[in-house]
Protein backbone atom coordinates (compact mmCIF):
# COMPACT_ATOMS: atom_id res chain seq x y z
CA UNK A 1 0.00 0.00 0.00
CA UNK A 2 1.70 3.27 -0.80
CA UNK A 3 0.73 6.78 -0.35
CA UNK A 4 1.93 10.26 -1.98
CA UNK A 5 5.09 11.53 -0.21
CA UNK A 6 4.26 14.57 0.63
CA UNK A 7 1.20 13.56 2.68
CA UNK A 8 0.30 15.28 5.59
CA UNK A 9 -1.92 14.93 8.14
CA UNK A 10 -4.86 17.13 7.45
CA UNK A 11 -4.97 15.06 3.71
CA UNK A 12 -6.26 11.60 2.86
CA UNK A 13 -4.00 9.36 1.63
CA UNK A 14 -4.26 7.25 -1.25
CA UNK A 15 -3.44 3.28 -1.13
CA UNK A 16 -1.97 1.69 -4.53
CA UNK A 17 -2.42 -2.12 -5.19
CA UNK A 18 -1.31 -4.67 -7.76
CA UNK A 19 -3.96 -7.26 -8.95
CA UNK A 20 -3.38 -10.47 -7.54
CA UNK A 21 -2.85 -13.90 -9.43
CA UNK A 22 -5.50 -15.12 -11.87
CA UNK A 23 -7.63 -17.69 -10.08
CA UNK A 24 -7.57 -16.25 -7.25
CA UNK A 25 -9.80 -18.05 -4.68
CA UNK A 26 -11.65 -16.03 -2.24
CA UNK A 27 -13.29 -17.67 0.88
CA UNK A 28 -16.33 -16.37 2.10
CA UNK A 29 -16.57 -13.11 4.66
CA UNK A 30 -18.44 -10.44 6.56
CA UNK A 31 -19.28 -7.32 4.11
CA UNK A 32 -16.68 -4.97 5.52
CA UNK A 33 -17.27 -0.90 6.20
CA UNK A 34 -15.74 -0.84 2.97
CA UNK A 35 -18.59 -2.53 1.32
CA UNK A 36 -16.99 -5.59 0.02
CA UNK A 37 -18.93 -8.61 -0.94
CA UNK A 38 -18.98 -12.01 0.81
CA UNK A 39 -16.18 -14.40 -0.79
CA UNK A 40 -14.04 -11.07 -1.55
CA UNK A 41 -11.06 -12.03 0.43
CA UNK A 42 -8.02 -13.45 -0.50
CA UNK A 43 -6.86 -16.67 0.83
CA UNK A 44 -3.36 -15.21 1.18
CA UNK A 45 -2.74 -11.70 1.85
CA UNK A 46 1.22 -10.35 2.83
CA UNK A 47 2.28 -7.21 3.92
CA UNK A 48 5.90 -5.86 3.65
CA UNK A 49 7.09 -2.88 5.39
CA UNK A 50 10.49 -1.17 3.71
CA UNK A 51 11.96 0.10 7.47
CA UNK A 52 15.52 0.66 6.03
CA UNK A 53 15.28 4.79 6.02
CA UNK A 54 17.68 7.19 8.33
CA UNK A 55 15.51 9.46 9.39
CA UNK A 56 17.10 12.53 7.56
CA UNK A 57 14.04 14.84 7.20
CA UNK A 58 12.99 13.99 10.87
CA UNK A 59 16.48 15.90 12.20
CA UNK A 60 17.39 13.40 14.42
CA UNK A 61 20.02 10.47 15.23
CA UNK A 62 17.41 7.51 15.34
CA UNK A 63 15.63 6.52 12.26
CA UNK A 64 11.98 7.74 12.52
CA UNK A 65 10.73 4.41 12.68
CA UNK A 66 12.55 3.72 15.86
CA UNK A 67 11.33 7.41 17.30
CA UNK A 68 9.39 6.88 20.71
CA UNK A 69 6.01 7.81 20.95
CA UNK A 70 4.51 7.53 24.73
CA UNK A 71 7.49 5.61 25.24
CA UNK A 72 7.28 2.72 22.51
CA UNK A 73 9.03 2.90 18.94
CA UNK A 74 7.11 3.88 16.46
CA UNK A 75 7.10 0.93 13.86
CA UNK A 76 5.55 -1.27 17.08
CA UNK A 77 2.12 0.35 16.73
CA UNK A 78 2.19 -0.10 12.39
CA UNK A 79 3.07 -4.33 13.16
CA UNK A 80 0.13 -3.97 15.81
CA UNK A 81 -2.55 -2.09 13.73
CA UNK A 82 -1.41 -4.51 10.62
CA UNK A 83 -1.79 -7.81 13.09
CA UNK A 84 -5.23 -7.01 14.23
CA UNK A 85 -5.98 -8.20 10.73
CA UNK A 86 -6.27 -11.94 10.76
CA UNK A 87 -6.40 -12.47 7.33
CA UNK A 88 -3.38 -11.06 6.77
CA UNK A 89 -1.11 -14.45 7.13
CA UNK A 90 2.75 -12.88 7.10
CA UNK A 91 4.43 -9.29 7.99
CA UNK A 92 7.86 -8.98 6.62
CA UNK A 93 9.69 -5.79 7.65
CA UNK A 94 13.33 -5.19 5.20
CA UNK A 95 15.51 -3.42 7.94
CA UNK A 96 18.84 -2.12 7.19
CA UNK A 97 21.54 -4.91 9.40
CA UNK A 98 22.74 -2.71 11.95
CA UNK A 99 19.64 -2.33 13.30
CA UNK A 100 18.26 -6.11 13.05
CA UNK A 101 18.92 -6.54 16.42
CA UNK A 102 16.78 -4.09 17.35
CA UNK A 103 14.35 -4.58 15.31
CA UNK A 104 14.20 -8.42 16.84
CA UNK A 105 14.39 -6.90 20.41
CA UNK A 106 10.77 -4.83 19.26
CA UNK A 107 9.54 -8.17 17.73
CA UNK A 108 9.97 -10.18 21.38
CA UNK A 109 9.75 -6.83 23.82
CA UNK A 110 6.05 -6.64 22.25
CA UNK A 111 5.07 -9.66 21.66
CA UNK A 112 4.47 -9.18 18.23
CA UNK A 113 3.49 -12.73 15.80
CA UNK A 114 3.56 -13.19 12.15
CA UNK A 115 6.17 -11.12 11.49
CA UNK A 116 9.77 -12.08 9.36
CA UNK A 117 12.53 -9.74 8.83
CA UNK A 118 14.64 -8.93 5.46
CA UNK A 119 17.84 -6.88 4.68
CA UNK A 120 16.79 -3.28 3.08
CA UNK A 121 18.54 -2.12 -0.03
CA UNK A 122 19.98 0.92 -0.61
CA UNK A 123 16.95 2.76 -1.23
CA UNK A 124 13.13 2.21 -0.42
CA UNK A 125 12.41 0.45 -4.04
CA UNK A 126 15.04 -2.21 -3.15
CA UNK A 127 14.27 -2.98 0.42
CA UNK A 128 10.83 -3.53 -0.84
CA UNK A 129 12.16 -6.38 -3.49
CA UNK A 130 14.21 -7.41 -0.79
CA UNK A 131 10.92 -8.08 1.30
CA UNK A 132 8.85 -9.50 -1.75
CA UNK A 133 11.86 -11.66 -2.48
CA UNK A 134 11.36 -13.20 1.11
CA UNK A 135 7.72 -14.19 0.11
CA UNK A 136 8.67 -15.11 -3.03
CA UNK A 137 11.64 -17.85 -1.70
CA UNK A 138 10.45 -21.62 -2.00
CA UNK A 139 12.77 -22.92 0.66
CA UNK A 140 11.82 -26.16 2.82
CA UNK A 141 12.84 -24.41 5.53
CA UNK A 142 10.61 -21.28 4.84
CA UNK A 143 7.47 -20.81 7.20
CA UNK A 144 6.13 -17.77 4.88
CA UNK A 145 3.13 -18.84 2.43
CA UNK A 146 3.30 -17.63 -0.52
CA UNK A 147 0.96 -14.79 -0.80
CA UNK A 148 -1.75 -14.24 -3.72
CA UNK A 149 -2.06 -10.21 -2.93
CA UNK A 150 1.13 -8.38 -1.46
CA UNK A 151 -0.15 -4.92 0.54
CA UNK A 152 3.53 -2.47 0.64
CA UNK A 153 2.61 0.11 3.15
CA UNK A 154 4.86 2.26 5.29
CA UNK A 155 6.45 1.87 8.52
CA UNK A 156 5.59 4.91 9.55
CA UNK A 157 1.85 5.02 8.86
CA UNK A 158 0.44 3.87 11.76
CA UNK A 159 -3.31 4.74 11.58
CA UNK A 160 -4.25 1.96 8.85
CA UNK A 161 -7.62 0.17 9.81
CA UNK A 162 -8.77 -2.30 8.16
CA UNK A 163 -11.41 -1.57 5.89
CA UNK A 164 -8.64 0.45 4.43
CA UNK A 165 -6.33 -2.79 3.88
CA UNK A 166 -9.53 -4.58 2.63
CA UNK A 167 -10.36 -2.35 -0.36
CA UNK A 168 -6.58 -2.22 -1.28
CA UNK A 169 -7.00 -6.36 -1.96
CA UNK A 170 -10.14 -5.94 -3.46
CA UNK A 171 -9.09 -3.23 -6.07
CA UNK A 172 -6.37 -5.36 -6.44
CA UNK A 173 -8.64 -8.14 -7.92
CA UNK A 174 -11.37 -5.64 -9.39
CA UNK A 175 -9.47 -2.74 -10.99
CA UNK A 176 -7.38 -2.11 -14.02
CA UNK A 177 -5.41 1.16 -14.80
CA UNK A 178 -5.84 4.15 -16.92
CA UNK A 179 -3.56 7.12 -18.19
CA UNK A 180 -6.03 9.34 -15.67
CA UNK A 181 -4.57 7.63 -12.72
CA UNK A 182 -0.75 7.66 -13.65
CA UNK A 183 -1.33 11.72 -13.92
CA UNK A 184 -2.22 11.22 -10.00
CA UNK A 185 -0.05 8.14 -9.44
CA UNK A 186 3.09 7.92 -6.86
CA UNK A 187 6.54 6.23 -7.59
CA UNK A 188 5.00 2.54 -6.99
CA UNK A 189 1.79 2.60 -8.81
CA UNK A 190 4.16 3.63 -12.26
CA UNK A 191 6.51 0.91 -11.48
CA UNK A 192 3.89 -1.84 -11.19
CA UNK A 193 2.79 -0.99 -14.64
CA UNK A 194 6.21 -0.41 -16.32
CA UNK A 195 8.12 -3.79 -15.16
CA UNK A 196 5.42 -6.14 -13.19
CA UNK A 197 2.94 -6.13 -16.57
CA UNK A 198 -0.21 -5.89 -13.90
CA UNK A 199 -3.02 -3.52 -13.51
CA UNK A 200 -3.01 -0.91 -10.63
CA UNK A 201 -5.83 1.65 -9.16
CA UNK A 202 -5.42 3.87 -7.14
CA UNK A 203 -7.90 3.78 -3.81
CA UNK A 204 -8.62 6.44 -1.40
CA UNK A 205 -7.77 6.32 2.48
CA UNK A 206 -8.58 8.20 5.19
CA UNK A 207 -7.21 11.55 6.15
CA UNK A 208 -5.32 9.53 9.37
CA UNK A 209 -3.95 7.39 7.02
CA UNK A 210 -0.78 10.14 6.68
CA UNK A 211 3.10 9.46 7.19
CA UNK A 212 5.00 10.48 9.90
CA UNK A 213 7.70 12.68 8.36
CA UNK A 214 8.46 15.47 10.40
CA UNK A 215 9.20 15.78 14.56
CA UNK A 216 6.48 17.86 14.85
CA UNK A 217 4.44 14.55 13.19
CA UNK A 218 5.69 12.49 16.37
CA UNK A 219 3.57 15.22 18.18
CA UNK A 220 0.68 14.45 16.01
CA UNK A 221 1.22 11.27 16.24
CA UNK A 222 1.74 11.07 19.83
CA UNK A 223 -2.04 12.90 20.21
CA UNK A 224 -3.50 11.13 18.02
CA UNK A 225 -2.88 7.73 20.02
CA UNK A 226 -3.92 9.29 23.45
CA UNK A 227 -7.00 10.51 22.43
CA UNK A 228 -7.67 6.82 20.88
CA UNK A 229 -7.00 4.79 23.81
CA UNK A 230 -8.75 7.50 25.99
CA UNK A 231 -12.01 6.35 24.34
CA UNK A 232 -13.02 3.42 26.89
CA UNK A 233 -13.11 3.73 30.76
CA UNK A 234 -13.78 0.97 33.81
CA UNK A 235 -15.10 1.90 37.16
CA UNK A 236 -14.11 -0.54 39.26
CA UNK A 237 -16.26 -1.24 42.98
CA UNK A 238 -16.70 -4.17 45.09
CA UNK A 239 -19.11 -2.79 47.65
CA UNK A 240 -22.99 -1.81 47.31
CA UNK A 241 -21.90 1.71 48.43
CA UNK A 242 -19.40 1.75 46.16
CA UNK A 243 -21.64 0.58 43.24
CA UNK A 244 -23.68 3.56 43.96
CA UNK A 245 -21.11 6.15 43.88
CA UNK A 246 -19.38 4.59 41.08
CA UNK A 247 -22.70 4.65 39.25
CA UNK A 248 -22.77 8.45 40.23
CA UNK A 249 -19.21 8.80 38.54
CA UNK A 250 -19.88 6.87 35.75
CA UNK A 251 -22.73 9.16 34.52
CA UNK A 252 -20.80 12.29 35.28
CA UNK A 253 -18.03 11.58 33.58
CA UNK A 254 -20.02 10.49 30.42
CA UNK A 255 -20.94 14.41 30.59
CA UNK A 256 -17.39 15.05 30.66
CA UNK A 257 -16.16 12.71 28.45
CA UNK A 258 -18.94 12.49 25.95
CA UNK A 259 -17.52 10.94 23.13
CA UNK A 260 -15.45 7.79 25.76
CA UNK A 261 -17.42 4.72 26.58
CA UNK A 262 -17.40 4.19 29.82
CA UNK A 263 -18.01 0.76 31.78
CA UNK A 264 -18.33 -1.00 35.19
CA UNK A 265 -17.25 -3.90 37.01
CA UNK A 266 -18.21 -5.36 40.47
CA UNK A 267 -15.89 -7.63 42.10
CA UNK A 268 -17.46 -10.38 44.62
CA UNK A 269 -16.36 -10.08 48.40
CA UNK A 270 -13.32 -12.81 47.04
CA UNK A 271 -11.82 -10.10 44.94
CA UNK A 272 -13.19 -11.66 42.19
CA UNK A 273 -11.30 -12.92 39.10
CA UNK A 274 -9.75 -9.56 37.66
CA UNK A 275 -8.46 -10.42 34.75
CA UNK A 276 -11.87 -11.15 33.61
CA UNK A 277 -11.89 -7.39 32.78
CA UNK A 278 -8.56 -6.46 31.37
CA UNK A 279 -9.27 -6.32 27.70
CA UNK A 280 -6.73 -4.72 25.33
CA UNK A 281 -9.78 -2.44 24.73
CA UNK A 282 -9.51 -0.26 27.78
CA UNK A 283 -6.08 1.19 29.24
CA UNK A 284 -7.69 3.55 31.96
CA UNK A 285 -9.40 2.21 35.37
CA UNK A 286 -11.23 4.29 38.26
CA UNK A 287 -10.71 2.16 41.68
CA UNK A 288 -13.87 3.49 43.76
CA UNK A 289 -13.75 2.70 47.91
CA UNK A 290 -15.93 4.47 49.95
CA UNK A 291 -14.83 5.60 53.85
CA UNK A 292 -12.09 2.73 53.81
CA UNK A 293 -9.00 2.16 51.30
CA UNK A 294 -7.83 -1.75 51.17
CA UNK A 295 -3.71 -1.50 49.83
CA UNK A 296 -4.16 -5.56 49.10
CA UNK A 297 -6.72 -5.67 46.82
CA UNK A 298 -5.35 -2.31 45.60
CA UNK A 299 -2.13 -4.28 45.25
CA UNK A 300 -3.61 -7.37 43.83
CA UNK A 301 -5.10 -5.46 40.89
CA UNK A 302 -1.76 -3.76 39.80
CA UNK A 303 0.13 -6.31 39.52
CA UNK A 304 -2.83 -8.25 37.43
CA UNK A 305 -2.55 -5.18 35.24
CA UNK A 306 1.41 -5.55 35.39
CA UNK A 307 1.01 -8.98 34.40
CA UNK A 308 -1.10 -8.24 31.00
CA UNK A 309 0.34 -6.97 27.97
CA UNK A 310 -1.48 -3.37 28.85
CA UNK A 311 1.29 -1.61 30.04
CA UNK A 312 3.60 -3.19 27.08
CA UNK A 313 1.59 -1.54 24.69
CA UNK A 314 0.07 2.10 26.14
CA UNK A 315 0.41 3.83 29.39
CA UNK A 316 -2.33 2.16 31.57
CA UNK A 317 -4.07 4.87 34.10
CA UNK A 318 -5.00 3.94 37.57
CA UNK A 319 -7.13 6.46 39.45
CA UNK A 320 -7.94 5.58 43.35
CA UNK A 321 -10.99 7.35 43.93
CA UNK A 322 -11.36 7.40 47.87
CA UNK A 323 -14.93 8.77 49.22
CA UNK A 324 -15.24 9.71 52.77
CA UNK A 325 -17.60 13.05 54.18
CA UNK A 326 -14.83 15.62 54.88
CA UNK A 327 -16.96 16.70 57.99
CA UNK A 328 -16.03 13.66 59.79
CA UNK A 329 -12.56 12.83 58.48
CA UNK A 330 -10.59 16.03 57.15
CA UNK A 331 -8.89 15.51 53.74
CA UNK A 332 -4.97 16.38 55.14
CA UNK A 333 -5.58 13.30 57.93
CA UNK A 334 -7.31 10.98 55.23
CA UNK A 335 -4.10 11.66 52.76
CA UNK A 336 -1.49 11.24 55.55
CA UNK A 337 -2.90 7.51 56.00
CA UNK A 338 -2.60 7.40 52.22
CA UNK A 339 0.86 7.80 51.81
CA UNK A 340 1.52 4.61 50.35
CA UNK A 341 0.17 5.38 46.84
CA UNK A 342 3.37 7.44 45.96
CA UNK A 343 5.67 5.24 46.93
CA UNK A 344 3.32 2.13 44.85
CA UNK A 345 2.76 4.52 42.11
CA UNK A 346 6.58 5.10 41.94
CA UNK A 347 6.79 1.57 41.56
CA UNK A 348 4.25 0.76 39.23
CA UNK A 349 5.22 3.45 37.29
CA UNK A 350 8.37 1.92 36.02
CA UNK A 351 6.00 -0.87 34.11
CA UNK A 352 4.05 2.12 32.73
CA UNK A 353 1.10 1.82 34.79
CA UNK A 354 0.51 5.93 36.01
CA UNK A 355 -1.20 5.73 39.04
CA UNK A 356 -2.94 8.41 41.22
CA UNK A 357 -4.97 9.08 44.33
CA UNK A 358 -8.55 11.35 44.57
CA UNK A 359 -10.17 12.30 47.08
CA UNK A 360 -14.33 13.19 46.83
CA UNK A 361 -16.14 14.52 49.35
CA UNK A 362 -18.80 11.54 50.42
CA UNK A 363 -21.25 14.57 51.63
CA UNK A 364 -24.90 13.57 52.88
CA UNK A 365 -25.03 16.59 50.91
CA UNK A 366 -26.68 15.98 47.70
CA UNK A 367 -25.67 19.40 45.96
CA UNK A 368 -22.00 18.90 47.78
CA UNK A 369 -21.84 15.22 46.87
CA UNK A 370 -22.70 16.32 42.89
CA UNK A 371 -20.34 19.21 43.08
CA UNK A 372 -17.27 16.95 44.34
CA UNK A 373 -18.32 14.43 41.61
CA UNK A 374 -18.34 16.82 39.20
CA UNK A 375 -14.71 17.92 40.20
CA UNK A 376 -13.45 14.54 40.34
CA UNK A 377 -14.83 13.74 36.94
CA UNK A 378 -12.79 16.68 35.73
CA UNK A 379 -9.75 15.64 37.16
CA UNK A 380 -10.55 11.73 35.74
CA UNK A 381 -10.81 13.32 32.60
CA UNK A 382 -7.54 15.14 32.52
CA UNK A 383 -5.36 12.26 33.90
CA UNK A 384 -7.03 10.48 31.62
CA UNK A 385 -6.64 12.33 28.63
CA UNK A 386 -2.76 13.83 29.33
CA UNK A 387 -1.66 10.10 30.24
CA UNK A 388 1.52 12.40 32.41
CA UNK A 389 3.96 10.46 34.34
CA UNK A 390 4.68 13.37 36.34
CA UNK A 391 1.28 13.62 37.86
CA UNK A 392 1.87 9.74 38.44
CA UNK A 393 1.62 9.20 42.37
CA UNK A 394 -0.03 12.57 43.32
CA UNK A 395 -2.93 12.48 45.75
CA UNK A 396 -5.67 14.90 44.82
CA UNK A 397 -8.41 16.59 46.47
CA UNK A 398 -11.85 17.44 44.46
């Protein structure tokens, strides 16, 4: 898949494919967003990703594809959107050799599957042969299938969903070529046509589908991912009390976070089986207790989440919500016997799990209660949404 190279965020992108094989046989599927047909896929679909550049336009030392976004390279979160899609059977990246170590230490730090590596060439038109060359190898000893449909998109896109990849195969099967879409073709598209002696067409993407070029992209970028994996929330409560306020919470916050789905989870008096409800969906939690705080179970649901491959891939937000009617039990005592969740967020933190304390003002006060709620939510919302480390392990007072 290839896009113009001037691409910039605020622009969709355009996807080039080569028609697959004659024959082609296409087992039967779920009509994507794209609006494909049932039977439309291909039986084998690769992906190569040329990873062999230097970064020169980016102004810096590492290659851009190696830049760190919320702490994780780059390139990680293109292998992860591109292995979400099942049907794509093999992901070979062509890396330049002195940094196919790294590029293995990504591969196993991650946990990413299906993915092979290649040398790159000396420029990006080679170390994409060099990766359809891998594909391409009948070996005994080669674990690659041979792929019908071959999908060349960049390491640094990393914003590629799937419907996108889906109508890329299709119009690879469906579409021929005209002189109309050379005039708006990239680099790829004319070489398809000139030496491979296959139709190409050239298919619209999505404005997020754009290339990070620049260090102000890694910015972008950066945003861009936040603001995703801000989208789903879990209030977690044990207690009928705390179900209450958490329900409370829960609806406020939907006012303050009105475009985030947010969820809830009771655990039984046992503590209840908590990995039930780490999902790779949701990477932010709200811990409700009302008038008590319980550091086991507190503990015993961090290091669940430091267990799961959460904090691998994002920064996972903790918030300890602690209710208790300031009347009876002022907020400075209260946080004194809460000490320990800087010194277990400074802990925790190291496995990228940010974790912070609230206070709310359990007030038989219904306007006071709704006031402190409201507060809270907008503090929720901000550690939420800024994903800091440096407000990791504060203890906060709405």
């Amino acid at each position: 898949m290839e896009l113009g190279p001037h691409s910039r965020p605020a622009e969709p992108g355009r996807c080039v494919s080569g028609s697959p094989s004659a024959g082609s046989a296409f087992p039967a599927s779920r009509v994507s967003a794209a609006g494909a047909e049932p039977g439309s896929r291909p039986t084998a679909v690769a992906a190569v990703l040329p990873a062999g550049g230097c970064g020169e336009r980016m102004g810096v030392r590492t290659p851009k594809q190696f830049c760190r976004v919320l702490e994780r390279p780059l390139i990680s979160y293109t292998l992860q959107a591109l292995e979400r899609v099942c049907w794509i059977k093999d992901i070979v990246v062509a890396v330049t050799g002195e940094n196919m170590e790294a590029m293995r230490n990504i591969i196993q730090r991650y946990g990413h599957k299906r993915i092979s590596l290649a040398e790159a060439g000396a420029t990006r038109h080679r170390s994409i042969f060099s990766g359809l060359k891998a594909l391409a190898e009948d070996q005994p000893d080669c674990k690659l299938t041979k792929p019908e449909v071959v999908i060349i998109h960049d390491a640094v896109r990393p914003f590629v969903e799937e419907d996108v990849l889906l109508r890329v195969v299709m119009a690879a099967k469906e579409h021929g070529c005209s002189d109309y879409d050379l005039e708006f073709g990239t680099e790829c598209l004319q070489l398809a046509l000139k030496y491979c002696h296959t139709k190409a067409k050239l298919v619209e993407g999505p404005p997020e589908l754009w290339k990070v070029t620049y260090k102000q992209d890694l910015y972008a970028a950066e945003s861009l991912i936040k603001e995703k994996i801000s989208q789903e929330i879990c209030v977690v409560v044990k207690t009928k009390d705390e179900e209450s306020v958490g329900h409370l919470l829960k609806e406020v916050l939907k006012n303050e976070l009105n475009c985030a789905t947010i969820t809830s989870t009771a655990l039984d008096h046992s503590g209840g089986d908590i990995q039930n409800f780490l999902t790779d969906q949701c990477c932010s939690f709200i811990w409700v207790t009302v008038l008590s705080s319980d550091f086991q179970e507190t503990r015993k649901f961090l290091t669940a989440l430091e267990e799961s491959s959460l904090p691998l891939l994002y920064p996972v937000v903790v918030v300890l919500v602690h209710c208790l009617d300031f009347t009876l039990v002022p907020p400075a005592q209260k946080m004194e016997s809460l000490m320990w969740i800087r010194g277990l967020a400074k802990e925790v933190k190291k496995r990228n799990v940010l974790l912070s304390g609230l206070l709310i003002n359990y007030s038989q006060d219904e306007q006071k209660l709704q006031e402190s709620l409201q507060q809270g939510a907008s503090i929720i919302a901000a550690l939420v949404k800024e994903r800091s480390p440096a407000l990791a392990g504060q203890l906060l007072v709405a």
